[in-house]
C-alpha atoms as a PDB file:
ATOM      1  CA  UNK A   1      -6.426   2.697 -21.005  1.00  0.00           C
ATOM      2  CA  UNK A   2      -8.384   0.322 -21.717  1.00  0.00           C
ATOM      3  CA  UNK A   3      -8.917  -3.021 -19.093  1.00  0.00           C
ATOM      4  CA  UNK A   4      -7.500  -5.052 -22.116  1.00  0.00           C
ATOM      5  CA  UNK A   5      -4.663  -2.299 -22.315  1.00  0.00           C
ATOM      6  CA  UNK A   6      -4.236  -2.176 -18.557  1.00  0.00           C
ATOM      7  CA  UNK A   7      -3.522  -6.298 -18.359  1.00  0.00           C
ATOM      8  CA  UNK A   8      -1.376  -6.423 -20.888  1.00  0.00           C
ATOM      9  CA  UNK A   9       1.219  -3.442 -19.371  1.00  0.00           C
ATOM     10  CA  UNK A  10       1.016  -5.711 -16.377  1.00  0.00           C
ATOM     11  CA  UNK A  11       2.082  -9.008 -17.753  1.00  0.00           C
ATOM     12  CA  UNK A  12       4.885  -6.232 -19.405  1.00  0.00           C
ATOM     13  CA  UNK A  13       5.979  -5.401 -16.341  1.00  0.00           C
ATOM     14  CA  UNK A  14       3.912  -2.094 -15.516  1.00  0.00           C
ATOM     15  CA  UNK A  15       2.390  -1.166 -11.925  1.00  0.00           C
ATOM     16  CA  UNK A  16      -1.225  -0.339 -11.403  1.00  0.00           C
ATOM     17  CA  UNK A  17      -0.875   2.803  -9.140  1.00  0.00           C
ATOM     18  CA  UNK A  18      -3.897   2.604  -6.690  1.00  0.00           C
ATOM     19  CA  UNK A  19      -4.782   5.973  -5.471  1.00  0.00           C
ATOM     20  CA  UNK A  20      -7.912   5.262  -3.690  1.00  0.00           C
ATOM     21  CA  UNK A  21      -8.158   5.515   0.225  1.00  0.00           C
ATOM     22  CA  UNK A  22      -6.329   2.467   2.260  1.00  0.00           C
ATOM     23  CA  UNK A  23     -10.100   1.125   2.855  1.00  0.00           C
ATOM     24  CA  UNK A  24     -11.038   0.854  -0.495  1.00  0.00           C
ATOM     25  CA  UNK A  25      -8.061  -0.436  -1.427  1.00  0.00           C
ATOM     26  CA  UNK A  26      -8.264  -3.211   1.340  1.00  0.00           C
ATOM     27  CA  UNK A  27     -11.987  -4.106   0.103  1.00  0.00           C
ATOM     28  CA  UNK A  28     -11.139  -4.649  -3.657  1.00  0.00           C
ATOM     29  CA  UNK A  29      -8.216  -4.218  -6.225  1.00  0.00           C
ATOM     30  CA  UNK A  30      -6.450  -5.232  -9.123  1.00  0.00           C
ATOM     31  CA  UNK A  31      -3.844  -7.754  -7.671  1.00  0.00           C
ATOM     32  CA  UNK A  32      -0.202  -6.583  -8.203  1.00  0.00           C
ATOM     33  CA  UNK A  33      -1.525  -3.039  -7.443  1.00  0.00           C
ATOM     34  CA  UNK A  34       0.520  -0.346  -5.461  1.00  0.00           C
ATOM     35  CA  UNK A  35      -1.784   1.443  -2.770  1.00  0.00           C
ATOM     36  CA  UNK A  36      -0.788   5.479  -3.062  1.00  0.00           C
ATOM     37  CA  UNK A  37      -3.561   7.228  -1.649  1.00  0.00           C
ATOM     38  CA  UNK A  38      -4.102  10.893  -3.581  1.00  0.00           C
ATOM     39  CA  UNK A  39      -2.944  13.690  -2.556  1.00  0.00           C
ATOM     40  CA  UNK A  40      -2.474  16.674  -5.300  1.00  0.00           C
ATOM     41  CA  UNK A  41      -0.073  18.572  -3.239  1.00  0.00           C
ATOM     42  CA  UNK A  42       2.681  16.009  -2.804  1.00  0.00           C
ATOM     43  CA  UNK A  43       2.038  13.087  -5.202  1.00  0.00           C
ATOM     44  CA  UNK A  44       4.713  13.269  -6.810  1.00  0.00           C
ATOM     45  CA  UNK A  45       7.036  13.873  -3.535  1.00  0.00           C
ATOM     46  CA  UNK A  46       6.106  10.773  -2.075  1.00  0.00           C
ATOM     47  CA  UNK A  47       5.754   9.027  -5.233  1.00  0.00           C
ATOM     48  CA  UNK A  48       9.615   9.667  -5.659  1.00  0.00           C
ATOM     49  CA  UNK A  49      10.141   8.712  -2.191  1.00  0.00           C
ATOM     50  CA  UNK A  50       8.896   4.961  -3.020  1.00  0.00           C
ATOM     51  CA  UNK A  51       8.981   4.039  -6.483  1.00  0.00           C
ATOM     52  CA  UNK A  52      12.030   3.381  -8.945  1.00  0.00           C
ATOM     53  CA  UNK A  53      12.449   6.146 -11.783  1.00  0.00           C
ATOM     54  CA  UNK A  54      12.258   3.160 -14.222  1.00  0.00           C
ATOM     55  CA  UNK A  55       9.054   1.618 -13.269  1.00  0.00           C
ATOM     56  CA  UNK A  56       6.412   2.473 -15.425  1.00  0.00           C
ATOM     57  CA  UNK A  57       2.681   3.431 -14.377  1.00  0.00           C
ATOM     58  CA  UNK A  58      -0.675   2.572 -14.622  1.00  0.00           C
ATOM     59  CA  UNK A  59      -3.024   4.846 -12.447  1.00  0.00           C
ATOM     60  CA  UNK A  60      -5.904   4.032 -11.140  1.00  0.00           C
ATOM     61  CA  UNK A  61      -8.362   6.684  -9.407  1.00  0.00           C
ATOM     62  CA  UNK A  62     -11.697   7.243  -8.346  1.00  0.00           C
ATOM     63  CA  UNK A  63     -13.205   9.228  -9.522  1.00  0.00           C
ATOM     64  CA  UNK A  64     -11.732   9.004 -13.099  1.00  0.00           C
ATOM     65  CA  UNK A  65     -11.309  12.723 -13.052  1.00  0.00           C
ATOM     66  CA  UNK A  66      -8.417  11.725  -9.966  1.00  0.00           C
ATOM     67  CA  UNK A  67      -6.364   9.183 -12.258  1.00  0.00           C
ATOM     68  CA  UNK A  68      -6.440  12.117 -15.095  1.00  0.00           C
ATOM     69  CA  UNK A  69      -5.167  14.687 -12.739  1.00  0.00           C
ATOM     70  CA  UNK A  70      -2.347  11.910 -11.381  1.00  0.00           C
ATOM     71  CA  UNK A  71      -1.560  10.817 -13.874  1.00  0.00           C
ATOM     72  CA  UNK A  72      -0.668  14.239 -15.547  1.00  0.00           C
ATOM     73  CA  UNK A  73       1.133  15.277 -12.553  1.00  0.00           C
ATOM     74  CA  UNK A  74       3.272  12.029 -12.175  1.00  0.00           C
ATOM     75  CA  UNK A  75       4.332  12.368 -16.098  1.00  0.00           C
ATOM     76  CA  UNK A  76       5.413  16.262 -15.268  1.00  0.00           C
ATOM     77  CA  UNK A  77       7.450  14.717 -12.075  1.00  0.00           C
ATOM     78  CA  UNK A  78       9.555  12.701 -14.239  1.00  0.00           C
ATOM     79  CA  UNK A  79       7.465   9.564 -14.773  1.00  0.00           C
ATOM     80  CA  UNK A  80       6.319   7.274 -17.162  1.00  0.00           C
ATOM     81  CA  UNK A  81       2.392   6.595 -16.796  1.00  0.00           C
ATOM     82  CA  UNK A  82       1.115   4.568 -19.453  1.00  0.00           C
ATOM     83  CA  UNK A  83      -2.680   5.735 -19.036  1.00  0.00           C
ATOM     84  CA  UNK A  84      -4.911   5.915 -16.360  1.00  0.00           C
ATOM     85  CA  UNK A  85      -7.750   3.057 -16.015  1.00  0.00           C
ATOM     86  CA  UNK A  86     -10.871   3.714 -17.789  1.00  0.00           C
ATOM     87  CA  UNK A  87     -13.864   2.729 -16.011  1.00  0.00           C
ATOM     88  CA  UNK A  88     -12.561   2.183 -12.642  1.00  0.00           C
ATOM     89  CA  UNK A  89     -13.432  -1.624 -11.453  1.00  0.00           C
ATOM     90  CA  UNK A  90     -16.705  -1.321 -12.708  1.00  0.00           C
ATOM     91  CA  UNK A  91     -15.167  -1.497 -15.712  1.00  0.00           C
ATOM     92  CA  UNK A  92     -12.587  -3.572 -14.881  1.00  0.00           C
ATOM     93  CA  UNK A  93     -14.788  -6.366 -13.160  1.00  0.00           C
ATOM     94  CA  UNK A  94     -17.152  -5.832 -16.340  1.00  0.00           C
ATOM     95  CA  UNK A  95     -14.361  -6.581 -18.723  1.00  0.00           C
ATOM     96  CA  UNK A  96     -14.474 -10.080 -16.879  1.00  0.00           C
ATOM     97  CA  UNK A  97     -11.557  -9.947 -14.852  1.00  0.00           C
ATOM     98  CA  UNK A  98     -10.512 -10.650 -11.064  1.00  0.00           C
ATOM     99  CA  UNK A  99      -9.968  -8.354  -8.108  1.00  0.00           C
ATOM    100  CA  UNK A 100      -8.395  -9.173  -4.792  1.00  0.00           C
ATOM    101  CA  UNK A 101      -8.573  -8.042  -1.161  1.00  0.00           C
ATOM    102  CA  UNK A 102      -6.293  -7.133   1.446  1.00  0.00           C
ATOM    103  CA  UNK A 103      -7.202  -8.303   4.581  1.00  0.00           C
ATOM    104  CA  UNK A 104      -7.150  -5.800   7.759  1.00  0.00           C
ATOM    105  CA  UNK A 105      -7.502  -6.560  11.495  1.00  0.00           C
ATOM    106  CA  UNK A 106      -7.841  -4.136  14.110  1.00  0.00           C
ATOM    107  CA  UNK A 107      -5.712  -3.016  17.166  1.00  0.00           C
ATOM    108  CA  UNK A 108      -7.781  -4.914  19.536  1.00  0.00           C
ATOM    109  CA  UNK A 109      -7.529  -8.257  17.399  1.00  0.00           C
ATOM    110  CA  UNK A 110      -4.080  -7.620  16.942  1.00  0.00           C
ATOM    111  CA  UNK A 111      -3.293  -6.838  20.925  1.00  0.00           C
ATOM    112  CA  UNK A 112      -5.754  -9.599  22.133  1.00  0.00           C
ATOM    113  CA  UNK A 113      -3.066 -12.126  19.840  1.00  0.00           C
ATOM    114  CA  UNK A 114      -0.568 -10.759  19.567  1.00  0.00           C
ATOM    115  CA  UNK A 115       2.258 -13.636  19.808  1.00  0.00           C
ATOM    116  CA  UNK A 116       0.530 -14.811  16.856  1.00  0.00           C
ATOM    117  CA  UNK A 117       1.398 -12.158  14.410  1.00  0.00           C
ATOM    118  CA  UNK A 118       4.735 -10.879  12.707  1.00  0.00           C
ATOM    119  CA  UNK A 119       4.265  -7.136  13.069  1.00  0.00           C
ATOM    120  CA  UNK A 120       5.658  -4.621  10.637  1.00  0.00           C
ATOM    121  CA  UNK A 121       6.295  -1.247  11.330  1.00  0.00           C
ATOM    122  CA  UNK A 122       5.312   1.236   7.930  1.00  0.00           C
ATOM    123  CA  UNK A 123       6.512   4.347   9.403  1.00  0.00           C
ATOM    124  CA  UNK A 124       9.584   6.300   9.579  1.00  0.00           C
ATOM    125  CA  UNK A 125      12.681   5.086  12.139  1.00  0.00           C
ATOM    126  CA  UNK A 126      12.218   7.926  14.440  1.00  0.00           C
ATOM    127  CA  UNK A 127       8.991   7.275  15.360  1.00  0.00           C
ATOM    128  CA  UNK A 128       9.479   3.548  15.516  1.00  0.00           C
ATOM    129  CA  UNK A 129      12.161   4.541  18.237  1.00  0.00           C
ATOM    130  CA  UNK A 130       9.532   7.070  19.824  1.00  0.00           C
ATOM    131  CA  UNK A 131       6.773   3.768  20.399  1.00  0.00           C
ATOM    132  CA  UNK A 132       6.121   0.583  18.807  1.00  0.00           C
ATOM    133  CA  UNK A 133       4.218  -2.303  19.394  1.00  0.00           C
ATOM    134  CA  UNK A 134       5.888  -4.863  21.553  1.00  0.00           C
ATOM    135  CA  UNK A 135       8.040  -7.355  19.124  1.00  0.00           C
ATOM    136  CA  UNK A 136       7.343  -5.437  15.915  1.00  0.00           C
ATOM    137  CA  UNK A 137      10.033  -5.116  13.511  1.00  0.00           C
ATOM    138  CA  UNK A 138      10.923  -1.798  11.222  1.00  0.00           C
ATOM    139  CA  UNK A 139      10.009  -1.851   7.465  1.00  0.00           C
ATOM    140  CA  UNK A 140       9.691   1.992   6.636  1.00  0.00           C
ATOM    141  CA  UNK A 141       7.382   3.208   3.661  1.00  0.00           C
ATOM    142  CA  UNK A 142      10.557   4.954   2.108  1.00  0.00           C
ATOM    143  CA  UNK A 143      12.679   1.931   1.998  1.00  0.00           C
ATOM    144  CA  UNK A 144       9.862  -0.773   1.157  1.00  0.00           C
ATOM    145  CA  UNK A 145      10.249  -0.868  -2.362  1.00  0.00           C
ATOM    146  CA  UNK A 146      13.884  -2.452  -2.132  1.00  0.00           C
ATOM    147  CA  UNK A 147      13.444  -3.814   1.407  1.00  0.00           C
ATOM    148  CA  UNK A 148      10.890  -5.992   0.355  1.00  0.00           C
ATOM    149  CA  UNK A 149      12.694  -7.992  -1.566  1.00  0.00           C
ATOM    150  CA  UNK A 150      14.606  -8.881   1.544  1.00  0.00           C
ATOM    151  CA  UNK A 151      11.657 -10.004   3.636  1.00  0.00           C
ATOM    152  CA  UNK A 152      11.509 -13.373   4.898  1.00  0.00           C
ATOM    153  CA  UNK A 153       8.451 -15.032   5.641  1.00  0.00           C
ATOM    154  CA  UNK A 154       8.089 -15.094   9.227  1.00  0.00           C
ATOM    155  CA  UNK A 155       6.421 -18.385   9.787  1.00  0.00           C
ATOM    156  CA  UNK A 156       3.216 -16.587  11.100  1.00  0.00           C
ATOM    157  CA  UNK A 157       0.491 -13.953   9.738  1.00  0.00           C
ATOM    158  CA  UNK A 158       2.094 -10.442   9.287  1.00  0.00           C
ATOM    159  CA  UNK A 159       0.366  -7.416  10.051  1.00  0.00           C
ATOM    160  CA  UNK A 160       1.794  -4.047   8.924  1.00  0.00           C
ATOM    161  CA  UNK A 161       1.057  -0.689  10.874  1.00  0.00           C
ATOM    162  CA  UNK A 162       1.346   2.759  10.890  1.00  0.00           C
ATOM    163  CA  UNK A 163       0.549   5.831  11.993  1.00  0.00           C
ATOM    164  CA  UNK A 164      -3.048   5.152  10.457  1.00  0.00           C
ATOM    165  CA  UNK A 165      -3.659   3.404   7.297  1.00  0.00           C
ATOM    166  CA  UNK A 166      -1.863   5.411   4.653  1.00  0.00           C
ATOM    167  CA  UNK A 167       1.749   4.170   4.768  1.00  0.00           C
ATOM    168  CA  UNK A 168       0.835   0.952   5.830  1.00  0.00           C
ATOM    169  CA  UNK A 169      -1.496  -0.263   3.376  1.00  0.00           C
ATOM    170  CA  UNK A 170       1.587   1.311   0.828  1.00  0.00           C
ATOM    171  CA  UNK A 171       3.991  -1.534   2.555  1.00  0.00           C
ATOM    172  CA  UNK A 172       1.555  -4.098   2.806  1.00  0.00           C
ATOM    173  CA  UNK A 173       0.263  -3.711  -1.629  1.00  0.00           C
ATOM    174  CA  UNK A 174       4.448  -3.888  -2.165  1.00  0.00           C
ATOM    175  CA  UNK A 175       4.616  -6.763   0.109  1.00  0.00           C
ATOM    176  CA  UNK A 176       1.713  -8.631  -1.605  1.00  0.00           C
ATOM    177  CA  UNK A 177       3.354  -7.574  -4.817  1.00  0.00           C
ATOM    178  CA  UNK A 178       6.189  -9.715  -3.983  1.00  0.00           C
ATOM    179  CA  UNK A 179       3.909 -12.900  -2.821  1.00  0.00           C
ATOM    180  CA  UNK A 180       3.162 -12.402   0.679  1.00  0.00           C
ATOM    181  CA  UNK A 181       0.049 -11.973   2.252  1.00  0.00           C
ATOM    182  CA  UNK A 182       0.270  -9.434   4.669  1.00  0.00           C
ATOM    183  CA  UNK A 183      -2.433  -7.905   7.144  1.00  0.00           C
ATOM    184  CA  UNK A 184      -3.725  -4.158   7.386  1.00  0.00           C
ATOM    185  CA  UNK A 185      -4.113  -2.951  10.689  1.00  0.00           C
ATOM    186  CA  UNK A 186      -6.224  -0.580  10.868  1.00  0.00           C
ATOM    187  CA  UNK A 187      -6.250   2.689  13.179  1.00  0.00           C
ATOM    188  CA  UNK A 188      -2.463   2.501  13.449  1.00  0.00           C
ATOM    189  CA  UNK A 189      -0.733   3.463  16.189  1.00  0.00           C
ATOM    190  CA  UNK A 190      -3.671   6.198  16.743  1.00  0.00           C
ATOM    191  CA  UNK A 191      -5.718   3.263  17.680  1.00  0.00           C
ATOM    192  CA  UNK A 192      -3.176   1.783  19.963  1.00  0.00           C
ATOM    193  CA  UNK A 193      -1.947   4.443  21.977  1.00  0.00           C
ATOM    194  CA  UNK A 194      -5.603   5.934  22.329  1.00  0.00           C
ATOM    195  CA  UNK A 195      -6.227   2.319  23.939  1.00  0.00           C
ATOM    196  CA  UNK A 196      -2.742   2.750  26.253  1.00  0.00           C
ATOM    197  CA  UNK A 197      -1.709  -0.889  24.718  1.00  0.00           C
ATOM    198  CA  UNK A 198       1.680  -0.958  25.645  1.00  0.00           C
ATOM    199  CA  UNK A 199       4.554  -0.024  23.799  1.00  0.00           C
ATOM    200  CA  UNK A 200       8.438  -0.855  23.290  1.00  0.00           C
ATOM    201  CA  UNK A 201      10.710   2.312  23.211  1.00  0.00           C
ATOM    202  CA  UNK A 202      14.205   3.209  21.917  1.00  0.00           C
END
């Protein structure tokens, strides 16, 4: 699809489907995007996992040859993709429209201030109970897409974590879908346990 063509499924209602890596996702996007990073073997698994049958696609990979492939495998999964993007954001940016960032902060920001931030937890409810960080609250990757729409705004910056970027940066595009401007943190819990922050349990 065209840039052109890609806009206008948006302002119909579509999803751009970002499959790039939670990095280059955080460093530039098309706003409204969903942040799924690629992987062939279980797409489609996870893809299930998160999005409502009804919603319909727009994928976005790099390189093109990744949106293709996606997009071919989310369509035999039960999907509707529209298209993939042609051009990637060169193309998009060249077509003369905006992009967007997601801003990230790291584990030592985040421990360093950490009365300061709303923290969300991306990953699944048994490891939340394993370890968390101290005052962090649950919003798992597989319930995001209707728990969202629950969220209230915390009255301070929110930064969403995970294991390491990947389900994280999926709950933090859904929640900046909805309006809010969440943080990435990135490293994860990898980060923080490899400092020996310390951690809430059960």
């Amino acid at each position: 699809m065209t840039p052109e063509e890609v806009l206008k499924a948006q302002q119909e209602g579509a999803a751009v489907l970002d499959l790039r890596t939670p990095k280059r996702f955080a460093t530039e996007h098309l706003e409204g995007a969903i942040n799924l990073q690629f992987n062939r073997a279980d797409l489609v698994d996870r893809a299930e996992m998160v999005l409502p049958e009804d919603l319909k696609l727009v994928v976005h990979g790099e390189p093109e040859a990744i949106g293709k492939m996606a997009a071919k495998l989310l369509e035999e999964g039960g999907f509707t993709v529209l298209g993939h993007l042609e051009g990637g954001l060169k193309g998009w940016k060249e077509a003369g429209y905006n992009t967007v960032t997601l801003p990230t902060v790291d584990v030592d920001t985040l421990h360093e201030s950490l009365g300061e931030w709303a923290v969300v937890d991306a990953r699944d409810r048994f490891e939340f109970r394993y370890g968390r960080v101290p005052g962090s609250t649950i919003l798992s990757w597989t319930e995001a897409w209707e728990g969202a729409s629950d969220f209230q705004d915390p009255g301070k910056p929110v930064a969403v974590i995970c294991g390491d970027e990947v389900r994280s940066s999926l709950v933090a595009s859904i929640l900046a879908r909805l309006g809010h401007k969440p943080s990435l943190v990135m490293g994860g819990m990898v980060d923080w346990i490899d400092r020996d922050y310390e951690q809430e349990k059960g």
